[in-house]
C-alpha atoms as a PDB file:
ATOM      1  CA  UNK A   1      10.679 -17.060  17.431  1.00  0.00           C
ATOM      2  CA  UNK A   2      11.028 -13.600  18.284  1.00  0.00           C
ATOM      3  CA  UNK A   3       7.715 -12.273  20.298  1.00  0.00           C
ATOM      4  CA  UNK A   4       7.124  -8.914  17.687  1.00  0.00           C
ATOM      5  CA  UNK A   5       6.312 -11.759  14.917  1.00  0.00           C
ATOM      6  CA  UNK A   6       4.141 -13.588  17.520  1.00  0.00           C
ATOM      7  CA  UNK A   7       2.251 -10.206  18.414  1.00  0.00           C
ATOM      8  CA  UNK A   8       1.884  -9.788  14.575  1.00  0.00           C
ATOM      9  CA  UNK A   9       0.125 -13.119  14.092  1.00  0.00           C
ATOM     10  CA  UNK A  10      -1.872 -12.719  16.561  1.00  0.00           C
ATOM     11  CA  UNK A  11      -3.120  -9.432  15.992  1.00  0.00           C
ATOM     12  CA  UNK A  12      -3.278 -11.149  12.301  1.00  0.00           C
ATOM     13  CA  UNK A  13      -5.592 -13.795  13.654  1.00  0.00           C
ATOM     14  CA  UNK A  14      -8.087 -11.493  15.470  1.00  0.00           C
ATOM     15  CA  UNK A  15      -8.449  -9.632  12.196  1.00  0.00           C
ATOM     16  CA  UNK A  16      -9.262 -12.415  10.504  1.00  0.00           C
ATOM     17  CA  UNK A  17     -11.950 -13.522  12.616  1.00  0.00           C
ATOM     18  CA  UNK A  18     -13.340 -10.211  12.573  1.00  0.00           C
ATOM     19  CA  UNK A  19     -13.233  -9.929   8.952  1.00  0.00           C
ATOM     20  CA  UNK A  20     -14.812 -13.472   8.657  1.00  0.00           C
ATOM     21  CA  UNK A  21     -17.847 -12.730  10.941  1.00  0.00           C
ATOM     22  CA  UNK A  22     -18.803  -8.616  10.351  1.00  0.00           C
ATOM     23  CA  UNK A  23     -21.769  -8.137   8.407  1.00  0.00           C
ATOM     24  CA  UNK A  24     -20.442  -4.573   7.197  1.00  0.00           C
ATOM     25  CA  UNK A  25     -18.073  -5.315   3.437  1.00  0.00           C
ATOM     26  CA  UNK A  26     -16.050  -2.065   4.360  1.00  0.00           C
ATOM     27  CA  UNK A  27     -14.856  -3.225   7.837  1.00  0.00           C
ATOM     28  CA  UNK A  28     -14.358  -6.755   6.183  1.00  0.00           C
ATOM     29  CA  UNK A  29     -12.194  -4.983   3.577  1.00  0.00           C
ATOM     30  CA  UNK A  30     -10.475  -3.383   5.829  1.00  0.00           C
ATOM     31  CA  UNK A  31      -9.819  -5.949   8.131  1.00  0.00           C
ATOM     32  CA  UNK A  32      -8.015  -8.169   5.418  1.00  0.00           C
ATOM     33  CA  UNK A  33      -6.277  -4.607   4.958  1.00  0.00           C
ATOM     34  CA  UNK A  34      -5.266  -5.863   8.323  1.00  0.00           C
ATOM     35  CA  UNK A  35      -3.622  -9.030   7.906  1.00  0.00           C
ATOM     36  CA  UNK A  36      -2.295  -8.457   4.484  1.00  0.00           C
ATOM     37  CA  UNK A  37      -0.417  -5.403   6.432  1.00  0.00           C
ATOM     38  CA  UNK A  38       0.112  -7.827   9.696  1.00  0.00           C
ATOM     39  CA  UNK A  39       1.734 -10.773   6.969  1.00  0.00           C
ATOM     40  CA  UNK A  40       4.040  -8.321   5.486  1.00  0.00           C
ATOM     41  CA  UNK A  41       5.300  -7.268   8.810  1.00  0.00           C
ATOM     42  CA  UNK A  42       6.034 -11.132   9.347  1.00  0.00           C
ATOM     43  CA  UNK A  43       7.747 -11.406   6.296  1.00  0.00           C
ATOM     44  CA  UNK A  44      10.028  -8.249   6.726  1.00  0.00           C
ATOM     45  CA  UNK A  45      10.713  -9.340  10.330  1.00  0.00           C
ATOM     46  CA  UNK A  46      11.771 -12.531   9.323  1.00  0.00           C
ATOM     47  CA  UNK A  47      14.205 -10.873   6.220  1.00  0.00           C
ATOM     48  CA  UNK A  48      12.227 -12.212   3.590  1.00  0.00           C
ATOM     49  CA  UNK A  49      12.150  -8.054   2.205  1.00  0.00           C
ATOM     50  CA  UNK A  50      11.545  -8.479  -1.210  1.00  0.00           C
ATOM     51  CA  UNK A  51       8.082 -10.600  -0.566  1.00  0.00           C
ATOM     52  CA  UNK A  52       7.577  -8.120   2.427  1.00  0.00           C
ATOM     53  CA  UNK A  53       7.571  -5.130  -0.431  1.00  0.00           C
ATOM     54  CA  UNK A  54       5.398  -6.814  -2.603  1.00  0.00           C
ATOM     55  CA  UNK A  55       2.806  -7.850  -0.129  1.00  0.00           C
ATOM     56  CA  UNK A  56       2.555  -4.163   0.809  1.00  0.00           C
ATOM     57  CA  UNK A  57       2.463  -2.589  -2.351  1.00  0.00           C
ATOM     58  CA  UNK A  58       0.645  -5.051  -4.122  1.00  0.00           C
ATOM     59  CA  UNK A  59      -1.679  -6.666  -2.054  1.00  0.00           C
ATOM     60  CA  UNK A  60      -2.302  -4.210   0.726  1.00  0.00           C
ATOM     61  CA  UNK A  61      -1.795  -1.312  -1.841  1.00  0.00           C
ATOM     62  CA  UNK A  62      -3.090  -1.693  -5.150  1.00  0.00           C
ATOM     63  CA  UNK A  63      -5.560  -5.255  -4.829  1.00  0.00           C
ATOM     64  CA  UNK A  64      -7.369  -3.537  -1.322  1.00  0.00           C
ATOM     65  CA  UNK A  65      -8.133  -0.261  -2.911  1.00  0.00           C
ATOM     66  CA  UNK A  66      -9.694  -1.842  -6.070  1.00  0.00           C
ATOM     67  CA  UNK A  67     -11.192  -3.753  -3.527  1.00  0.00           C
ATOM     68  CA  UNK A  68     -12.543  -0.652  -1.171  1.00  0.00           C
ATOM     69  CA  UNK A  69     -13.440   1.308  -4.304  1.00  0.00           C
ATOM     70  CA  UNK A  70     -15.585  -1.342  -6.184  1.00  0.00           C
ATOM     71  CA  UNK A  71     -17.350  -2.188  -2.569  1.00  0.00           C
ATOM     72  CA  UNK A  72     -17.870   2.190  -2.305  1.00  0.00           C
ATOM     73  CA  UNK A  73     -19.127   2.201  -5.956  1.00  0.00           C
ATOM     74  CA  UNK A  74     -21.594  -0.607  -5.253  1.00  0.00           C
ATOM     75  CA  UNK A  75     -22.720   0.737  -2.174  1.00  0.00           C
ATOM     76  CA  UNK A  76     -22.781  -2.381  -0.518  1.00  0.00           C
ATOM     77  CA  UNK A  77     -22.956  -0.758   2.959  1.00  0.00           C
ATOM     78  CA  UNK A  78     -25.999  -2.885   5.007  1.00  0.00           C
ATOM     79  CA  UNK A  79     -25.735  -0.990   8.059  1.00  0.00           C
ATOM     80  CA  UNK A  80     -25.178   2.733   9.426  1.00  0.00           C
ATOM     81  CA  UNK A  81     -21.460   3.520   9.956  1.00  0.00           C
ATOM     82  CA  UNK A  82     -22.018   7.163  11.080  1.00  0.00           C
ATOM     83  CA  UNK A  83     -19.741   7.607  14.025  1.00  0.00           C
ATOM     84  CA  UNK A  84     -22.298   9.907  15.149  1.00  0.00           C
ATOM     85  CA  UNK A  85     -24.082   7.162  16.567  1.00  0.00           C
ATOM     86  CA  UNK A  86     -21.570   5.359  18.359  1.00  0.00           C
ATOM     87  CA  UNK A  87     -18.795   7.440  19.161  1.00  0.00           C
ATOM     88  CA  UNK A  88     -17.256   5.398  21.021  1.00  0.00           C
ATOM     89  CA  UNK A  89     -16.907   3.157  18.479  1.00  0.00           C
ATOM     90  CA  UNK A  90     -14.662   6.014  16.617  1.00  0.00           C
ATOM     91  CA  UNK A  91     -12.694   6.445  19.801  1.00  0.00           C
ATOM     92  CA  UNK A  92     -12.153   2.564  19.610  1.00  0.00           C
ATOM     93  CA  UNK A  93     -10.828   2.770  16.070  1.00  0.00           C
ATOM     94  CA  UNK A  94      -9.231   5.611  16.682  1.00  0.00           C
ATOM     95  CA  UNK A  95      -7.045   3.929  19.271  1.00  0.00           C
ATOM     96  CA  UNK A  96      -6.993   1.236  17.828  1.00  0.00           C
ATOM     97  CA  UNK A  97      -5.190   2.545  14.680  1.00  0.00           C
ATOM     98  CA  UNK A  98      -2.618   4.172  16.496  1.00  0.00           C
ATOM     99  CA  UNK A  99      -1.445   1.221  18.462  1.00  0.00           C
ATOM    100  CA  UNK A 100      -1.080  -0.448  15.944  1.00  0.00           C
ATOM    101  CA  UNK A 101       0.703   1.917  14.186  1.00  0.00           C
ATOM    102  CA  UNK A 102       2.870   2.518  17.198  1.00  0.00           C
ATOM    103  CA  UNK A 103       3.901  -1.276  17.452  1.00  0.00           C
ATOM    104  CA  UNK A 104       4.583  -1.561  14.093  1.00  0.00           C
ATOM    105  CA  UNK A 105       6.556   1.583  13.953  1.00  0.00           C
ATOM    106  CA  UNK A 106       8.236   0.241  17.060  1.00  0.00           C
ATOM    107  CA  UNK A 107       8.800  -3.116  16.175  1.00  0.00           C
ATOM    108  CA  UNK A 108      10.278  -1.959  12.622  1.00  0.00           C
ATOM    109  CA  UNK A 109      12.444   0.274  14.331  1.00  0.00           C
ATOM    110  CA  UNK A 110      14.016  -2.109  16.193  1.00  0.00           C
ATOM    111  CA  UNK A 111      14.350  -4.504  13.819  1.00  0.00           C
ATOM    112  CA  UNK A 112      16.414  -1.986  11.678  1.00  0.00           C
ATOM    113  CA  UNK A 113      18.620  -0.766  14.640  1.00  0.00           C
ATOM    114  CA  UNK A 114      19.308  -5.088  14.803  1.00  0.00           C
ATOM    115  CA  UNK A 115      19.927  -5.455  12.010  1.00  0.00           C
ATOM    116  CA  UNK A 116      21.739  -2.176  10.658  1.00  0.00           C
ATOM    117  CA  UNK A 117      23.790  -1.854   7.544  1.00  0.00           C
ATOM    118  CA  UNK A 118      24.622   0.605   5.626  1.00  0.00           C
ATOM    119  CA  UNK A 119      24.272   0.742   1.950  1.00  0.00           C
ATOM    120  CA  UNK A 120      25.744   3.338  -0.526  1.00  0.00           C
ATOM    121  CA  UNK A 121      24.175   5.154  -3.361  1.00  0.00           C
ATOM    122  CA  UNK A 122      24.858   5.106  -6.729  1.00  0.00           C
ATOM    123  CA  UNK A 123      25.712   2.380  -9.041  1.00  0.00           C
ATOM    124  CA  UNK A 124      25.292  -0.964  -8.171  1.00  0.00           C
ATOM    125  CA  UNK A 125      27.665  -3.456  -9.875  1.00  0.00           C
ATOM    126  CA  UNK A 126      26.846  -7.068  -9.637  1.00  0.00           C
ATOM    127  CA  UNK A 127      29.778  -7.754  -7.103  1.00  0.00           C
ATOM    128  CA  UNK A 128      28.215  -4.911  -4.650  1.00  0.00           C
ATOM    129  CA  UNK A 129      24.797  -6.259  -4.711  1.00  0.00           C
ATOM    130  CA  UNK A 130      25.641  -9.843  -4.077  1.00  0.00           C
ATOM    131  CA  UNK A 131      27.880  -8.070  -0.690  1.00  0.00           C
ATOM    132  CA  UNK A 132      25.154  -6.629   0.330  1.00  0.00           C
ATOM    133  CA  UNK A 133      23.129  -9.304   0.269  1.00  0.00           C
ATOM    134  CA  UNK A 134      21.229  -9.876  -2.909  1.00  0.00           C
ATOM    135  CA  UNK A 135      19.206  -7.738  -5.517  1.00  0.00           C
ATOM    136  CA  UNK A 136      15.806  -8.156  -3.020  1.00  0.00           C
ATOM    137  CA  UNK A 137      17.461  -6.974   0.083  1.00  0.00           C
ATOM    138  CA  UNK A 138      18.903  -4.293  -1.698  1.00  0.00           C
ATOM    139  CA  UNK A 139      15.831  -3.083  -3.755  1.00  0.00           C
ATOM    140  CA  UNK A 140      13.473  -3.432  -0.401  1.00  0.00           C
ATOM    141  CA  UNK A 141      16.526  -1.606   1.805  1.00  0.00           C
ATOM    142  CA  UNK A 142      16.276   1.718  -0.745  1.00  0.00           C
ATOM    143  CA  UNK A 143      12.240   1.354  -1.096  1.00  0.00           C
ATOM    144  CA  UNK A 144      11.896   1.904   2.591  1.00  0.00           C
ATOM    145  CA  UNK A 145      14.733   3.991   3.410  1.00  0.00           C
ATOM    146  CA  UNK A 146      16.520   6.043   0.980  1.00  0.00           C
ATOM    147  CA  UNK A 147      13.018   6.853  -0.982  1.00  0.00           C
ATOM    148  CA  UNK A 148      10.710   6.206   1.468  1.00  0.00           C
ATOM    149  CA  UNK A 149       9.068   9.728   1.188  1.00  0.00           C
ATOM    150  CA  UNK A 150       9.105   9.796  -2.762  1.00  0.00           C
ATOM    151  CA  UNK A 151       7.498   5.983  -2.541  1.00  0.00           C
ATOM    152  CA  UNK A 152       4.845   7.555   0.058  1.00  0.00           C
ATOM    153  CA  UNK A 153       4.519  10.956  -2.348  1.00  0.00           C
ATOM    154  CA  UNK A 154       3.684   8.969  -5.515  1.00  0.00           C
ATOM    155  CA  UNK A 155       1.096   6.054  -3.799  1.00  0.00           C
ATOM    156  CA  UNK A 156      -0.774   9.236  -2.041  1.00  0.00           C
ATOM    157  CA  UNK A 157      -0.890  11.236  -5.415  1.00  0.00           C
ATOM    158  CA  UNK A 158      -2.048   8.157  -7.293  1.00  0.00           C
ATOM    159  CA  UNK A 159      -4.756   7.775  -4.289  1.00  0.00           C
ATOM    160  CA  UNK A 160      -5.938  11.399  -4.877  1.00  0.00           C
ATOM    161  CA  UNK A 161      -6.365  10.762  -8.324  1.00  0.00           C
ATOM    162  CA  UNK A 162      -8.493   7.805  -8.026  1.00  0.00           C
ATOM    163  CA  UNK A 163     -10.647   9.070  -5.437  1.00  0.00           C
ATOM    164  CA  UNK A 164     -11.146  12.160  -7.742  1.00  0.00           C
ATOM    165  CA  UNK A 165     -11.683  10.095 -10.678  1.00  0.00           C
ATOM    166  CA  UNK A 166     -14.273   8.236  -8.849  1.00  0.00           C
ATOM    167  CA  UNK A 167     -15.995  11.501  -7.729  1.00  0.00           C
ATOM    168  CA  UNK A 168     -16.171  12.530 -10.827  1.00  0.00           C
ATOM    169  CA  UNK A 169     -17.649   8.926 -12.067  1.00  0.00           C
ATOM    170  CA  UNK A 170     -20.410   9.225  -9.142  1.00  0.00           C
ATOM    171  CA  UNK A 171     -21.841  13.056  -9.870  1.00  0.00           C
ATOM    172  CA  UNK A 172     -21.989  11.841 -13.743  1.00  0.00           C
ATOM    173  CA  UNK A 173     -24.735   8.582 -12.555  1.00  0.00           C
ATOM    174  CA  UNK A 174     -26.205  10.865  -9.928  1.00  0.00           C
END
């Protein structure tokens, strides 16, 4: 077992604990954020892409902000998050966040210099997509590479719109 994945589980274990025994629903949220992100790392490390790209754009995308967003709009918040008040709490995160980010980015990156293989554009006949390894492979390989910035364009948009939309739901009850 290679020692990224075990890194991943158990940074994937320590966020579940976390998320299990906070008392605050946003850092909960966000640390099942966590390991949904951590678990789709696991799967993409171990070439299972296609449930990799679905755990990342369905759960971790679309199922944690309806998640974030109904906790925001319920104002379930218990206790004081301003940073404020503990700032070295927001140093914490801070650093937190971009080690994380920093393995993964690392980790990915040498997972795809591994395990490098080029794949064309344009049409795709059967025969070309079973040689490259199958209609997953293929589908997660152009998600995350070819239109990587378009995929990260449109989720951001959307993500501006909702946030708007619920801005705009909030002044209306206010």
């Amino acid at each position: 077992m290679s020692p990224v994945i075990i890194v991943l589980a158990v940074i994937s274990a320590v966020l579940a604990l976390t998320m299990l025994f906070t008392k605050n629903p946003i850092t909960s949220a966000l640390c099942l954020l966590g390991v949904l992100i951590m678990t789709a790392g696991i799967y993409g490390l171990i070439g299972e892409h296609l449930i990799a790209t679905i755990q990342l754009v369905v759960y971790a995308g679309a199922i944690m902000v309806l998640f974030i967003f109904s906790i925001m709009l319920l104002n379930l918040n218990t206790e004081s998050t301003d940073f404020k008040d503990k700032p070295g709490l927001f140093v914490g995160a801070i650093a937190m966040g971009f080690s994380v980010f920093g393995f993964i980015a690392f980790a990915l990156n040498e997972h795809f210099a591994n395990h490098r293989q080029d794949f064309p554009m344009g049409e795709f006949t059967s025969d070309k997509v079973a040689a490259l390894g199958g209609n997953s492979k293929v589908l997660s390989h152009a998600l995350f590479s070819q239109f990587y910035i378009s995929f990260e364009v449109i989720s951001l948009a959307l993500l501006i719109a909702i946030v708007g939309a619920v801005v705009l739901a909030k002044r209306k009850f206010d």
